[in-house]
C-alpha atoms as a PDB file:
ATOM      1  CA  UNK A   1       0.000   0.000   0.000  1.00  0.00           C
ATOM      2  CA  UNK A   2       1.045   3.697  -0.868  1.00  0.00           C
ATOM      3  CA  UNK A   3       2.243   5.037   2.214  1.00  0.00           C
ATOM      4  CA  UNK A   4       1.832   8.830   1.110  1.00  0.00           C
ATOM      5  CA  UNK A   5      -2.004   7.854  -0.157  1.00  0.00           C
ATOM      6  CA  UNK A   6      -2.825   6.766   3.198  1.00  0.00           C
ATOM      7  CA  UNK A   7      -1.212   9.813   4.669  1.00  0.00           C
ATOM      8  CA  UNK A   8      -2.997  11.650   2.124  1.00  0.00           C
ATOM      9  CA  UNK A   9      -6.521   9.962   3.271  1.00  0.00           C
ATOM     10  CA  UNK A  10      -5.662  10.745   6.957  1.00  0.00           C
ATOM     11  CA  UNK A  11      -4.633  14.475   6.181  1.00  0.00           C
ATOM     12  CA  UNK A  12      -8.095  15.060   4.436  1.00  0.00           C
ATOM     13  CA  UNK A  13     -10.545  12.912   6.992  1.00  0.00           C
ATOM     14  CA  UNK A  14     -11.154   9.916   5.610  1.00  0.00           C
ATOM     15  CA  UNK A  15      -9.385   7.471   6.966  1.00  0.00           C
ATOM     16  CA  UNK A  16     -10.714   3.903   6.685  1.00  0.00           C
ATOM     17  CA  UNK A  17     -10.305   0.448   5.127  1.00  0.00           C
ATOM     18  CA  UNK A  18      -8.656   0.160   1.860  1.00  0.00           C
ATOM     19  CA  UNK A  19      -9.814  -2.196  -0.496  1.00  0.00           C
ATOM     20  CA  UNK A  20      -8.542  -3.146  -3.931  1.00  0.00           C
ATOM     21  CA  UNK A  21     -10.955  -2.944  -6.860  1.00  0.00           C
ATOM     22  CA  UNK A  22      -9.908  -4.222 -10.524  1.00  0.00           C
ATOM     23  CA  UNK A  23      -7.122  -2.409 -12.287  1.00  0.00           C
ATOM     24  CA  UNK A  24      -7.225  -1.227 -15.864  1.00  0.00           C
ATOM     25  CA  UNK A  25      -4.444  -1.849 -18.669  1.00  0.00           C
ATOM     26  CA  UNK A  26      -2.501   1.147 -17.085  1.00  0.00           C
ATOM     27  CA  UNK A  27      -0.291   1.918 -14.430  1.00  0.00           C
ATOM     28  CA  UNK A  28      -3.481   3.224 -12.046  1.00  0.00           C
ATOM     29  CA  UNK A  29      -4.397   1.227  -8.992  1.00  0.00           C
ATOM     30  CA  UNK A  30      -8.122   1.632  -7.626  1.00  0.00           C
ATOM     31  CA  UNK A  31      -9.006   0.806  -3.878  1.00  0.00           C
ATOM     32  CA  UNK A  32     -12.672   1.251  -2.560  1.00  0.00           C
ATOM     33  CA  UNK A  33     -12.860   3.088   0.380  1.00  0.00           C
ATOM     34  CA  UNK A  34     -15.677   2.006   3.546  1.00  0.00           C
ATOM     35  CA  UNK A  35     -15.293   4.004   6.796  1.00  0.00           C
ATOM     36  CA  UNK A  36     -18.148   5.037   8.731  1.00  0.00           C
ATOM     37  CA  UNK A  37     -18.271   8.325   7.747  1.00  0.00           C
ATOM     38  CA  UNK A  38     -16.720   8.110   4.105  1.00  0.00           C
ATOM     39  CA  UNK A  39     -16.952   5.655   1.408  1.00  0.00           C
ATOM     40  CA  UNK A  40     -15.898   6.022  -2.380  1.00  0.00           C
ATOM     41  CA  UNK A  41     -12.887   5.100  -4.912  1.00  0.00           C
ATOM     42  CA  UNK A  42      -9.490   6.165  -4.386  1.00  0.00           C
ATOM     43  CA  UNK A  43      -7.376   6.258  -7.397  1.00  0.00           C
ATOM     44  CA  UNK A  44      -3.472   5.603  -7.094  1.00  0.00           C
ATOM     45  CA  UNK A  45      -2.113   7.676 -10.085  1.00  0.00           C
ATOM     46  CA  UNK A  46       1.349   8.458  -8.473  1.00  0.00           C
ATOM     47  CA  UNK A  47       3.260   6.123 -11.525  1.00  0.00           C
ATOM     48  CA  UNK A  48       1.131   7.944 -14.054  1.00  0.00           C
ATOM     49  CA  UNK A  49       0.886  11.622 -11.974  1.00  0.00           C
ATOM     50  CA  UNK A  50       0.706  13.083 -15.727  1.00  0.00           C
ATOM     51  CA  UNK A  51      -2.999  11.228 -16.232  1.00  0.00           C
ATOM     52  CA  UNK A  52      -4.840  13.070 -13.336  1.00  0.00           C
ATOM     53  CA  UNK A  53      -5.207  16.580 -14.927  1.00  0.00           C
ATOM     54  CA  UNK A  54      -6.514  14.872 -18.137  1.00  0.00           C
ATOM     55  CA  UNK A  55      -8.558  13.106 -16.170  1.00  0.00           C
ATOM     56  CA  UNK A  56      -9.920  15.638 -13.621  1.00  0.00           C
ATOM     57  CA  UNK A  57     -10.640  17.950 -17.546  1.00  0.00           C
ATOM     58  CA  UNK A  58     -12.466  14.957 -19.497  1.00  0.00           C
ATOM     59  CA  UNK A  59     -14.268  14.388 -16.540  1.00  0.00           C
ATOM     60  CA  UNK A  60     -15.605  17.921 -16.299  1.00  0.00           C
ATOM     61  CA  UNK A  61     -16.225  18.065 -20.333  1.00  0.00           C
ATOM     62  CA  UNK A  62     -18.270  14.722 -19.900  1.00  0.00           C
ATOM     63  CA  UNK A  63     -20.502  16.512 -16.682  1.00  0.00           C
ATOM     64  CA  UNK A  64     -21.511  19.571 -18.819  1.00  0.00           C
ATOM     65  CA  UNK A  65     -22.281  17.643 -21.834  1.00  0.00           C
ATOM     66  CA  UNK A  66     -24.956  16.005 -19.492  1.00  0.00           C
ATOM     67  CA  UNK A  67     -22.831  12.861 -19.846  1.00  0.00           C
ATOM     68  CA  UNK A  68     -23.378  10.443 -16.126  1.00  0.00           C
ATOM     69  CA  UNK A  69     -19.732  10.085 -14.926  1.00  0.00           C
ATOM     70  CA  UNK A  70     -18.352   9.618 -11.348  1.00  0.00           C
ATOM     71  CA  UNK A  71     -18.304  12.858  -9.221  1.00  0.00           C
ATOM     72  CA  UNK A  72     -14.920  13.631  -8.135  1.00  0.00           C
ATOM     73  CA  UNK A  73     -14.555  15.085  -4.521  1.00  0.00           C
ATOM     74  CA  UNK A  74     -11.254  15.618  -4.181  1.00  0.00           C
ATOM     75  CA  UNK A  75      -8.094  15.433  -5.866  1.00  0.00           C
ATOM     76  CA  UNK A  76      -3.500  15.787  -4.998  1.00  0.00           C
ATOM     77  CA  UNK A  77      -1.875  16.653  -8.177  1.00  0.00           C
ATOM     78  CA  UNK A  78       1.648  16.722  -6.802  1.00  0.00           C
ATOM     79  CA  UNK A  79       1.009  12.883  -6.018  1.00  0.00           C
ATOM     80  CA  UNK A  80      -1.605  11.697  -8.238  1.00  0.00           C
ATOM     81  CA  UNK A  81      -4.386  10.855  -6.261  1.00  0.00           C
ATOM     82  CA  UNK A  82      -8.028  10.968  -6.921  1.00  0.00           C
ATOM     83  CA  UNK A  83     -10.907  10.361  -4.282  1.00  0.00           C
ATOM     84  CA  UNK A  84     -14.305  10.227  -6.002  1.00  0.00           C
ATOM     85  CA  UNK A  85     -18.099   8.622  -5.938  1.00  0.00           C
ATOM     86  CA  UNK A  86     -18.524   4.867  -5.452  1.00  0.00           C
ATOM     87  CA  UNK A  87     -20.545   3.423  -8.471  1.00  0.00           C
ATOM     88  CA  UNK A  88     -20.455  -0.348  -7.258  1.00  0.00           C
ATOM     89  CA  UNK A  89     -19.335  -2.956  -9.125  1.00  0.00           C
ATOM     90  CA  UNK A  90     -22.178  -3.585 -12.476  1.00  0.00           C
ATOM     91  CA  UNK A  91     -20.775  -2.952 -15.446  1.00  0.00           C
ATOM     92  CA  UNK A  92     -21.895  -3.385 -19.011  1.00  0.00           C
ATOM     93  CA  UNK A  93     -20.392  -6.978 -19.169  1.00  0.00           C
ATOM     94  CA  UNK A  94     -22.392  -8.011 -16.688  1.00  0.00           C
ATOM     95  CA  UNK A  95     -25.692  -7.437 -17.376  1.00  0.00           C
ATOM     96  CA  UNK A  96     -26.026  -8.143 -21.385  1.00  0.00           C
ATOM     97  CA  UNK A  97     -27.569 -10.848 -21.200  1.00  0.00           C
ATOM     98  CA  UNK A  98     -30.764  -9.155 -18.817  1.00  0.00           C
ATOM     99  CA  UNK A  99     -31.678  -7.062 -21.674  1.00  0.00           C
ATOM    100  CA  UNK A 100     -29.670  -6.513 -24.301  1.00  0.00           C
ATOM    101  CA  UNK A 101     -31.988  -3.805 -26.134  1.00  0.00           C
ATOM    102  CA  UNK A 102     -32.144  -1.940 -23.390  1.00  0.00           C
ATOM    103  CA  UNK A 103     -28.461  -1.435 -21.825  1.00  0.00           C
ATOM    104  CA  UNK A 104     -26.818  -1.255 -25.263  1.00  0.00           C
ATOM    105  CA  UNK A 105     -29.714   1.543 -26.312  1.00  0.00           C
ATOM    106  CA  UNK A 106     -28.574   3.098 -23.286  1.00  0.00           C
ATOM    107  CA  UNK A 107     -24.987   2.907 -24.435  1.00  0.00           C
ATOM    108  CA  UNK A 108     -25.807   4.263 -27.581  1.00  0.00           C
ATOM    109  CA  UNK A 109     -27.838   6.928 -26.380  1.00  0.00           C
ATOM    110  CA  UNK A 110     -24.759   7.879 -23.761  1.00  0.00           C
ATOM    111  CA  UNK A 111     -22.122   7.861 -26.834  1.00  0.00           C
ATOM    112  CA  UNK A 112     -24.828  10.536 -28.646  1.00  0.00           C
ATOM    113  CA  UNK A 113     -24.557  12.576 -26.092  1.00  0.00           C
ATOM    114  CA  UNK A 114     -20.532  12.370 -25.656  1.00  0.00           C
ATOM    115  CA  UNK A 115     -19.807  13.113 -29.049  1.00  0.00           C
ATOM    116  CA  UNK A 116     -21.179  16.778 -28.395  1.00  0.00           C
ATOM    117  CA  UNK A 117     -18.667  17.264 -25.954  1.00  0.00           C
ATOM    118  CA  UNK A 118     -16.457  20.309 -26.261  1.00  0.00           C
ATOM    119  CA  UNK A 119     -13.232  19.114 -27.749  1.00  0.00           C
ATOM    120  CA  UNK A 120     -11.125  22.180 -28.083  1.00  0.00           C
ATOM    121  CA  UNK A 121      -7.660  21.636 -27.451  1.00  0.00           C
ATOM    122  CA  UNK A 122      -7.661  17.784 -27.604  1.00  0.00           C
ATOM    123  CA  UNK A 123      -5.023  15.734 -29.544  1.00  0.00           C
ATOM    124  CA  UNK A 124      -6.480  14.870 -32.917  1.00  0.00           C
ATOM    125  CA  UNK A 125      -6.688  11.014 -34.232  1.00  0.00           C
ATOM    126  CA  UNK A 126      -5.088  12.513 -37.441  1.00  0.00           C
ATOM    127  CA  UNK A 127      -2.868  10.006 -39.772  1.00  0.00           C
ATOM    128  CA  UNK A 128       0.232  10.039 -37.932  1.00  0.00           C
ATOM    129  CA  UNK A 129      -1.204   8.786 -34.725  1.00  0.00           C
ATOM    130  CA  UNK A 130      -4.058   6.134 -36.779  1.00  0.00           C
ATOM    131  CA  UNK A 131      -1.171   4.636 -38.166  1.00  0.00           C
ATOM    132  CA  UNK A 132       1.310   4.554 -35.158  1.00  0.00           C
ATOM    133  CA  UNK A 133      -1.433   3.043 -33.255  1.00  0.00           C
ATOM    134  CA  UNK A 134      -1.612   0.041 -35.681  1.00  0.00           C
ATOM    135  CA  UNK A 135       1.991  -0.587 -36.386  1.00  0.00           C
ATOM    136  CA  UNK A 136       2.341  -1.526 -32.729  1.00  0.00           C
ATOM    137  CA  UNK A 137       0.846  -4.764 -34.257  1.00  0.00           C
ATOM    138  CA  UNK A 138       4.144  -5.060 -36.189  1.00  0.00           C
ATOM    139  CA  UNK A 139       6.412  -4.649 -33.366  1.00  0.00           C
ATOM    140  CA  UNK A 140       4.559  -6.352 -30.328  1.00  0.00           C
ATOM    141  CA  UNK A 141       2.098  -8.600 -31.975  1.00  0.00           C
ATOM    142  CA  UNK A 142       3.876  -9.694 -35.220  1.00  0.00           C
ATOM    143  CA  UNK A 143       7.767  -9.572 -34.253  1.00  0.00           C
ATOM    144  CA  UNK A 144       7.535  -9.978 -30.477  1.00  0.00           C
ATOM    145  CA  UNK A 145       5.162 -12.212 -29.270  1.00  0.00           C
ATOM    146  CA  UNK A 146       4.950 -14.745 -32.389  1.00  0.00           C
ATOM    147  CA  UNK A 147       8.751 -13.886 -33.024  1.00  0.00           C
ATOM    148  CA  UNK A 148       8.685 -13.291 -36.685  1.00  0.00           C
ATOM    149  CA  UNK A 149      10.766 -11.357 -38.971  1.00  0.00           C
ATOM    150  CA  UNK A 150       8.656 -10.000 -42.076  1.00  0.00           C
ATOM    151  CA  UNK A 151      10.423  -9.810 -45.273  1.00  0.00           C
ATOM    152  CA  UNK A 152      10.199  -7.748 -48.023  1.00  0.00           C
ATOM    153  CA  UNK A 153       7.061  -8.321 -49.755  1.00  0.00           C
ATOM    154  CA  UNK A 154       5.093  -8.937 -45.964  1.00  0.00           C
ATOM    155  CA  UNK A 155       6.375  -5.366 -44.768  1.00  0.00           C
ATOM    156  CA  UNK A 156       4.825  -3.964 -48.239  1.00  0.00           C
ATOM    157  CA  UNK A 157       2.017  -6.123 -48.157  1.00  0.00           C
ATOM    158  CA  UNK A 158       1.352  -4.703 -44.509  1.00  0.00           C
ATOM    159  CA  UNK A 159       2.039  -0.945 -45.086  1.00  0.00           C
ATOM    160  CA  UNK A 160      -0.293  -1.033 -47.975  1.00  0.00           C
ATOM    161  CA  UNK A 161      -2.893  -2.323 -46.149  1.00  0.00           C
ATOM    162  CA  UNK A 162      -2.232   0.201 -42.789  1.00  0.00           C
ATOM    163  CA  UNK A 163      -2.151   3.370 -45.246  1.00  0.00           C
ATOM    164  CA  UNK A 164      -5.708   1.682 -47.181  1.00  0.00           C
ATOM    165  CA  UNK A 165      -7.174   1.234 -43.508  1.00  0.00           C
ATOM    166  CA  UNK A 166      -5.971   4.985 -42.537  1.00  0.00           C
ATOM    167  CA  UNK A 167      -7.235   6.690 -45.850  1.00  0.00           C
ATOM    168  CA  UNK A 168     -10.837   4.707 -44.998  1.00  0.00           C
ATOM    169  CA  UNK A 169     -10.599   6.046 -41.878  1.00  0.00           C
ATOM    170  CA  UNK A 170     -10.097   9.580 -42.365  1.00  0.00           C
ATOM    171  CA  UNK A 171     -12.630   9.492 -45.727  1.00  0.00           C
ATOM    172  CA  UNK A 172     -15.603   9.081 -42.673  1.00  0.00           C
ATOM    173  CA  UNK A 173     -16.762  12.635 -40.727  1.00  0.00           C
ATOM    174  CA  UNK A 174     -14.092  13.544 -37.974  1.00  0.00           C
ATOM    175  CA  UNK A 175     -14.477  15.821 -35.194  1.00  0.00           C
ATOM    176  CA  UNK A 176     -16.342  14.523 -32.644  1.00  0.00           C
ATOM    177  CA  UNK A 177     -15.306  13.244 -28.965  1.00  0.00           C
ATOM    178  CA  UNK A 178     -13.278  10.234 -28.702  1.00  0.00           C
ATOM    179  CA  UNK A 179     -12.826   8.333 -25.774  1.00  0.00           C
ATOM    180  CA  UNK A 180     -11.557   5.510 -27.155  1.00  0.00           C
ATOM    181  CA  UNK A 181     -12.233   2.895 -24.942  1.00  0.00           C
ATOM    182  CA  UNK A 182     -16.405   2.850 -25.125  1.00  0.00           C
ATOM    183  CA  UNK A 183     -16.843  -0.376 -24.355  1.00  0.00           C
ATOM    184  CA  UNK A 184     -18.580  -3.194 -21.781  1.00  0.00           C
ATOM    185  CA  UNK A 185     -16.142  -2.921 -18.605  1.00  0.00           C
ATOM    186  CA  UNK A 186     -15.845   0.568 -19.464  1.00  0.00           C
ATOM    187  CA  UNK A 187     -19.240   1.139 -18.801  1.00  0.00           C
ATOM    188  CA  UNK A 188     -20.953   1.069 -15.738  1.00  0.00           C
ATOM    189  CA  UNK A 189     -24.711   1.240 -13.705  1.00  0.00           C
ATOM    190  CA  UNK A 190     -25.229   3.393 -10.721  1.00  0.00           C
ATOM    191  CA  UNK A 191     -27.930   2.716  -8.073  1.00  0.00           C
ATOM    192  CA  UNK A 192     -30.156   4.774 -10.060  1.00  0.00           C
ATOM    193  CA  UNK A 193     -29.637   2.705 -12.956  1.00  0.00           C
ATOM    194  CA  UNK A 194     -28.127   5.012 -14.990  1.00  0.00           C
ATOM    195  CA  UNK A 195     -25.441   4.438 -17.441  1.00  0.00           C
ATOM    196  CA  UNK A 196     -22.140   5.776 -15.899  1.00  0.00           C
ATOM    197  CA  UNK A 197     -18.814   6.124 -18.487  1.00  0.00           C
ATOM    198  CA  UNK A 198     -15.458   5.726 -16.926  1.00  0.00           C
ATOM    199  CA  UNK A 199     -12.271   5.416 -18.144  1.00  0.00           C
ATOM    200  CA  UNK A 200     -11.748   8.376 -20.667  1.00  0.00           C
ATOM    201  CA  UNK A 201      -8.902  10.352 -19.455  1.00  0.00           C
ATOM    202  CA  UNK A 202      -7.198   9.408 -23.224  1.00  0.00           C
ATOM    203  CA  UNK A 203      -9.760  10.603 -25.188  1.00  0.00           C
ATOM    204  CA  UNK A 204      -8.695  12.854 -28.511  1.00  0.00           C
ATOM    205  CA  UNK A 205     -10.844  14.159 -31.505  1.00  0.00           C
ATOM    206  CA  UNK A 206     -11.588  11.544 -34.458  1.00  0.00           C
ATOM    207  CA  UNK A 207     -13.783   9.572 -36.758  1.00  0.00           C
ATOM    208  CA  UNK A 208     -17.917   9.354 -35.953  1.00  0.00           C
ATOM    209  CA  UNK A 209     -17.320   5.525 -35.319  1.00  0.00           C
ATOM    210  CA  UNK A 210     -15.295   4.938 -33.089  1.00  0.00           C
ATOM    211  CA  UNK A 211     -16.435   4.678 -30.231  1.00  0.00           C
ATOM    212  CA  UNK A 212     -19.193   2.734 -31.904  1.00  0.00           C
ATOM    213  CA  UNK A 213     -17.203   0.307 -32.683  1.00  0.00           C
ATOM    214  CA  UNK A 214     -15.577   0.128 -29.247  1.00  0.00           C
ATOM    215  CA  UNK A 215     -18.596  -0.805 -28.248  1.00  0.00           C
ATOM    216  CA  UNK A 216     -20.524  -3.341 -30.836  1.00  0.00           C
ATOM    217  CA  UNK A 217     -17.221  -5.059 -31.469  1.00  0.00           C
ATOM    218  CA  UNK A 218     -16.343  -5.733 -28.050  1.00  0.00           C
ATOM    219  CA  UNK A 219     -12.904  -7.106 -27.629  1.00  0.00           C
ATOM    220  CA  UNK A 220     -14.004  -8.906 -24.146  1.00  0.00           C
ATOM    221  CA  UNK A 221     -17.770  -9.581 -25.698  1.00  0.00           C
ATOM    222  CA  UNK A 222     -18.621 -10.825 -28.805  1.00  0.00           C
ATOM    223  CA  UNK A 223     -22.249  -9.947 -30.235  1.00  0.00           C
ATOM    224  CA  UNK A 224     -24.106 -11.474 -32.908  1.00  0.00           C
ATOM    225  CA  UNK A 225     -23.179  -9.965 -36.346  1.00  0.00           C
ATOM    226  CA  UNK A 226     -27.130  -9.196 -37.026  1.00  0.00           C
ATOM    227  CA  UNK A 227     -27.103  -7.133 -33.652  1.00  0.00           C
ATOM    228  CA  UNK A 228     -23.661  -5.581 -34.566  1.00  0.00           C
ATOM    229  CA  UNK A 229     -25.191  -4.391 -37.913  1.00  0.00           C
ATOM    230  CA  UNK A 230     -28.352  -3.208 -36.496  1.00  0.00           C
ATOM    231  CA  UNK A 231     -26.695  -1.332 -33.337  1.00  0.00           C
ATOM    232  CA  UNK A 232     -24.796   0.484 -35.705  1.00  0.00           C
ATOM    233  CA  UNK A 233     -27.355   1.392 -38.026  1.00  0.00           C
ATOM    234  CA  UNK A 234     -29.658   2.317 -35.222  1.00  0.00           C
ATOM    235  CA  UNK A 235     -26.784   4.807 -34.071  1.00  0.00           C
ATOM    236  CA  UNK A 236     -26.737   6.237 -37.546  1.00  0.00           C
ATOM    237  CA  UNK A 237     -30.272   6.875 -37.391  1.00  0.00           C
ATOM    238  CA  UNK A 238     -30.039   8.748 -33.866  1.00  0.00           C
ATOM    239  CA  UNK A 239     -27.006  10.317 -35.116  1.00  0.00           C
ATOM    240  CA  UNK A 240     -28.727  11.844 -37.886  1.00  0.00           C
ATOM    241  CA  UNK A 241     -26.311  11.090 -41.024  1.00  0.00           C
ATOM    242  CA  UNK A 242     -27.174  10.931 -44.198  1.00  0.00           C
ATOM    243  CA  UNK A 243     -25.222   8.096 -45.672  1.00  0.00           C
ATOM    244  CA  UNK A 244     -26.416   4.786 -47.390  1.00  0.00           C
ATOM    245  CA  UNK A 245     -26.315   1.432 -45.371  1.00  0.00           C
ATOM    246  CA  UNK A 246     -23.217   0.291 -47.397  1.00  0.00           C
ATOM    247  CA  UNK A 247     -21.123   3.156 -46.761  1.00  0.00           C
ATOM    248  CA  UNK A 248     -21.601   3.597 -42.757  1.00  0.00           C
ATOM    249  CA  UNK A 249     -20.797  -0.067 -42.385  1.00  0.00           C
ATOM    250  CA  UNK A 250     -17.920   0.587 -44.842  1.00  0.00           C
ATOM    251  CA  UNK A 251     -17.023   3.324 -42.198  1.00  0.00           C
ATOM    252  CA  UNK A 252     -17.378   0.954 -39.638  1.00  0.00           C
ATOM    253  CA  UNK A 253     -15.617  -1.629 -41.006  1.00  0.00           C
ATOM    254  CA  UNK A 254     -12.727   0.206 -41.798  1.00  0.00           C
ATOM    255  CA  UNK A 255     -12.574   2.220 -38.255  1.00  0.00           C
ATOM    256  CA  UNK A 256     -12.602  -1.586 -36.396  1.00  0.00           C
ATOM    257  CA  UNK A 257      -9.759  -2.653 -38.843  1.00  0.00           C
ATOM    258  CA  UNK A 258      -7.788   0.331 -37.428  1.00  0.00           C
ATOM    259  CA  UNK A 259      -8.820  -0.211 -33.592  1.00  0.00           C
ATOM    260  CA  UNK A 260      -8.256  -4.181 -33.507  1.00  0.00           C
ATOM    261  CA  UNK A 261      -4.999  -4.010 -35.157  1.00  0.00           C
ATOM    262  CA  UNK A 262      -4.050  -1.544 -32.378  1.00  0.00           C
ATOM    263  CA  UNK A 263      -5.046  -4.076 -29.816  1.00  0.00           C
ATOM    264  CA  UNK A 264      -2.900  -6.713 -30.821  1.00  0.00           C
ATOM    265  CA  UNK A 265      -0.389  -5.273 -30.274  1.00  0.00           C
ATOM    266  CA  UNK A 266      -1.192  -3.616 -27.276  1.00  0.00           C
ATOM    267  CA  UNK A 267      -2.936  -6.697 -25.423  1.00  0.00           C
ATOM    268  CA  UNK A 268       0.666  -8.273 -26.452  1.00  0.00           C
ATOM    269  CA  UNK A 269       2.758  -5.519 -25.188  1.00  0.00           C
ATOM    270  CA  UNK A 270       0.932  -6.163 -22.036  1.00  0.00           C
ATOM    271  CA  UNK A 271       1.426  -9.327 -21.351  1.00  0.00           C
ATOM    272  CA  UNK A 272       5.797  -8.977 -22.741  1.00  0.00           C
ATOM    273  CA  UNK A 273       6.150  -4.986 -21.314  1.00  0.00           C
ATOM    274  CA  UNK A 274       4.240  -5.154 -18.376  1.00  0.00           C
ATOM    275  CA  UNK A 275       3.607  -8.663 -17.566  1.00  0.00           C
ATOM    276  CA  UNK A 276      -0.018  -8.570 -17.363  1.00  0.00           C
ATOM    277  CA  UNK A 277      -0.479 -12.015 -19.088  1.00  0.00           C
ATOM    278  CA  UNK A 278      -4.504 -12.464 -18.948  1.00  0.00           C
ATOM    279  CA  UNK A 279      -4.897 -10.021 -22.130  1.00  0.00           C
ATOM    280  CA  UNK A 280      -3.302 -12.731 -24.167  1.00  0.00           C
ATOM    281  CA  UNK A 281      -6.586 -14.305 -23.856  1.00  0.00           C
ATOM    282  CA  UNK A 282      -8.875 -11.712 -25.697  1.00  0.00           C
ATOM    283  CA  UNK A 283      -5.988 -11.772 -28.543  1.00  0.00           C
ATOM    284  CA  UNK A 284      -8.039 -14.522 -30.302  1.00  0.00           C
ATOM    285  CA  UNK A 285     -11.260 -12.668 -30.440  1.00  0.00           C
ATOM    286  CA  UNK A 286      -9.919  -9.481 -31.632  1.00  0.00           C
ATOM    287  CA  UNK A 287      -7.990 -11.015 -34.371  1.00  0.00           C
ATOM    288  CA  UNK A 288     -11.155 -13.156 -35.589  1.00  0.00           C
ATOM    289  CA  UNK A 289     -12.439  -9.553 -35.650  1.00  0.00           C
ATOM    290  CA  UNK A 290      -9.640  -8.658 -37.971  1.00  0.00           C
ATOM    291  CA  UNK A 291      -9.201 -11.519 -40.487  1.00  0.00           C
ATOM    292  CA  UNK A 292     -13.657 -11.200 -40.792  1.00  0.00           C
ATOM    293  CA  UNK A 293     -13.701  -8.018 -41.343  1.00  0.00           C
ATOM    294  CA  UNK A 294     -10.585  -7.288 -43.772  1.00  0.00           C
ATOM    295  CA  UNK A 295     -12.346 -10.748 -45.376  1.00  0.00           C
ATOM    296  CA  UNK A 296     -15.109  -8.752 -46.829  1.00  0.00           C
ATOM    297  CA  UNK A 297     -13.134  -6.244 -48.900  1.00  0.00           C
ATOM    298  CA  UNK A 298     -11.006  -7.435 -52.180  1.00  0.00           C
ATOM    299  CA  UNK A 299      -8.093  -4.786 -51.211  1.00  0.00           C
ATOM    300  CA  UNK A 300      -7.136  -6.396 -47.666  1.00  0.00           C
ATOM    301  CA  UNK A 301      -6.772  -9.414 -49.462  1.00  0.00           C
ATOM    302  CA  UNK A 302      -3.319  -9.681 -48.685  1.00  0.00           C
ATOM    303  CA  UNK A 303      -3.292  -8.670 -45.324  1.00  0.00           C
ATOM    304  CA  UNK A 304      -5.681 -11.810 -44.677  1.00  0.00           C
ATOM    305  CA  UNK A 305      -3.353 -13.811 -46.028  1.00  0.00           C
ATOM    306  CA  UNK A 306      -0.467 -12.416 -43.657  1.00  0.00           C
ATOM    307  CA  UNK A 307      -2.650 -13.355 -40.773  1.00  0.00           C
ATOM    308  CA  UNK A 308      -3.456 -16.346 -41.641  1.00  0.00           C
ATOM    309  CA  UNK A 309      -0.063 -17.535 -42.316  1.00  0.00           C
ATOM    310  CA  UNK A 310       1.353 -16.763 -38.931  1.00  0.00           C
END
C-alpha cells in the first residue's frame, strides 16, 4: 500500500479500510474506500501523476455535456491521487444478457450525447497517430510475441494495407469526442440505474465511429453480427447522417480494422512490457475480428493472407 495515499486519506478525513478494486491496462491502482463516515474510490495515479489533470478535464467536459460520470470530490496533483463517488461494481459486461436492447440503447444513447462534448484543445486522431497506433501490431504482436521477422514483400504487403485502412478512416466525418475505450467494462450502472462512463482520461478528436465500434465489437464480448449491424445502423439513425447502409458499415468496417490491429499489439505488449499475461486471452477474439472483417473487402486481401499464415 502507498504510504503517502494513506497519509494523504488521513490528512483530508477519511481514513478507513482500503480495499482493492480491478485495475485497468494502465499503471493506475483503484481501492474502494468504507469508513463510517466516508466511502468512495481512491485512485493511485502516483506512476502515471501526468494522467490526473486529463482526467480531472475529461471528466468535467463529460458533466456539462450532461454525460453520467463519477463525481470527483477531491483530488493531490503533486502525487496523483483521486478520491471520487462509489458506483459499485455492475458494469456493461455483466448485465447483457438481462436485456440486451435496453443497456446497449442506453450505451448508444450515452455515446450521442458524448460526441457533443467540447473538444477544443484535444489531440487529434489525425494520420500520424491512426497509423502509429496500428503498427504496434508489427512490433509487439507480429515480431515480439509470435517472433517473426517480415520480409520484403510482408512489410509492403502490410504498409499497404495500414495506409488503405488509414485513408478509410479519415474518408468518414471527424471531429467529434473520442474516448476511445467505449466499451462493456468501461461502462458502468449506478444505483439509479443510470449508465455511468469511466475510463476516458485518453480521449482525442476523431472519426464518428469509433467509439461505436468500441462498443458493438467488443474485444471482451462478442455480439451477434445481425445485432452488430443493427446497433450500428440504429446509431446512424439517432445520429442523424445521411449516408447509405453500405457506406456507414464501410465506415465501420474500416474504423474496427484500425482499432483491432491496435489491440494486438497492445494486449501483447501487455502481457511482454508489463507482464499482465490475462490479455493474451482476448488476442483470439480481436484477431477473428480482424481476419472477418478485412475478409469482406477485395483490397485487404493480402493482409488476410499475412494473418493467416502466422
Amino acid at each position: 500500500m502507498n504510504k503517502k495515499l494513506e497519509a494523504w486519506l488521513e490528512q483530508i478525513g477519511c481514513e478507513g479500510e482500503l480495499e482493492p478494486v480491478a485495475a485497468d491496462a494502465s499503471f493506475r491502482k483503484y481501492y474502494r474506500l468504507t469508513s463510517t463516515m466516508h466511502s468512495g474510490i481512491v485512485m493511485d495515479a502516483s506512476l502515471q501523476k501526468e494522467s490526473v489533470v486529463p482526467f480531472i478535464d475529461i471528466e468535467h467536459r463529460l458533466y456539462e455535456a450532461g454525460v453520467r460520470v463519477a463525481k470527483i470530490n477531491t483530488f493531490n496533483l503533486e502525487e496523483g491521487f483521486i478520491f471520487m463517488e462509489d458506483l459499485g461494481n455492475v458494469h456493461l459486461a455483466d448485465v447483457i444478457e438481462d436485456d440486451f436492447e435496453l443497456y446497449y440503447g442506453k450505451a448508444i444513447e450515452s455515446l450521442i450525447k458524448m460526441q457533443n462534448v467540447d473538444t477544443e484543445g484535444l489531440p487529434a486522431y489525425d494520420k500520424e497517430f491512426l497509423r502509429f497506433e496500428m503498427d504496434l501490431m508489427k512490433e509487439w504482436y507480429l515480431e515480439k510475441h509470435l517472433g517473426l521477422t517480415l520480409d520484403k514483400i510482408q512489410l509492403m504487403t502490410l504498409d499497404t494495407a495500414l495506409e488503405t485502412i488509414t485513408s478509410e478512416v479519415l474518408a468518414q466525418p471527424q471531429g467529434v469526442f473520442v474516448h476511445r475505450d467505449y466499451h462493456s467494462r468501461n461502462l458502468m450502472f449506478g444505483c439509479t440505474d443510470d449508465l455511468v462512463v469511466i475510463d476516458f482520461q485518453d480521449a482525442r478528436v476523431g472519426a464518428v465511429t469509433y467509439d461505436l465500434v468500441s462498443l458493438l465489437r467488443d474485444v471482451y464480448v462478442e455480439l451477434h453480427p445481425r445485432d452488430v449491424e443493427r446497433m450500428a445502423l440504429h446509431f446512424r439513425d439517432m445520429k442523424g447522417l445521411d449516408v447509405d447502409d453500405e457506406t456507414f458499415m464501410r465506415w465501420f468496417d474500416f474504423m474496427g480494422l484500425q482499432r483491432h490491429i491496435k489491440i494486438l499489439g497492445i494486449f501483447a505488449r501487455l502481457a511482454i512490457r508489463d507482464r499482465k499475461e490475462g490479455y493474451l486471452n482476448d488476442i483470439p477474439l480481436t484477431l477473428k475480428y480482424v481476419v472477418d472483417v478485412a475478409s469482406k473487402y477485395a483490397e485487404l486481401s493480402g493482409l488476410v493472407s499475412l494473418l493467416k499464415s502466422v
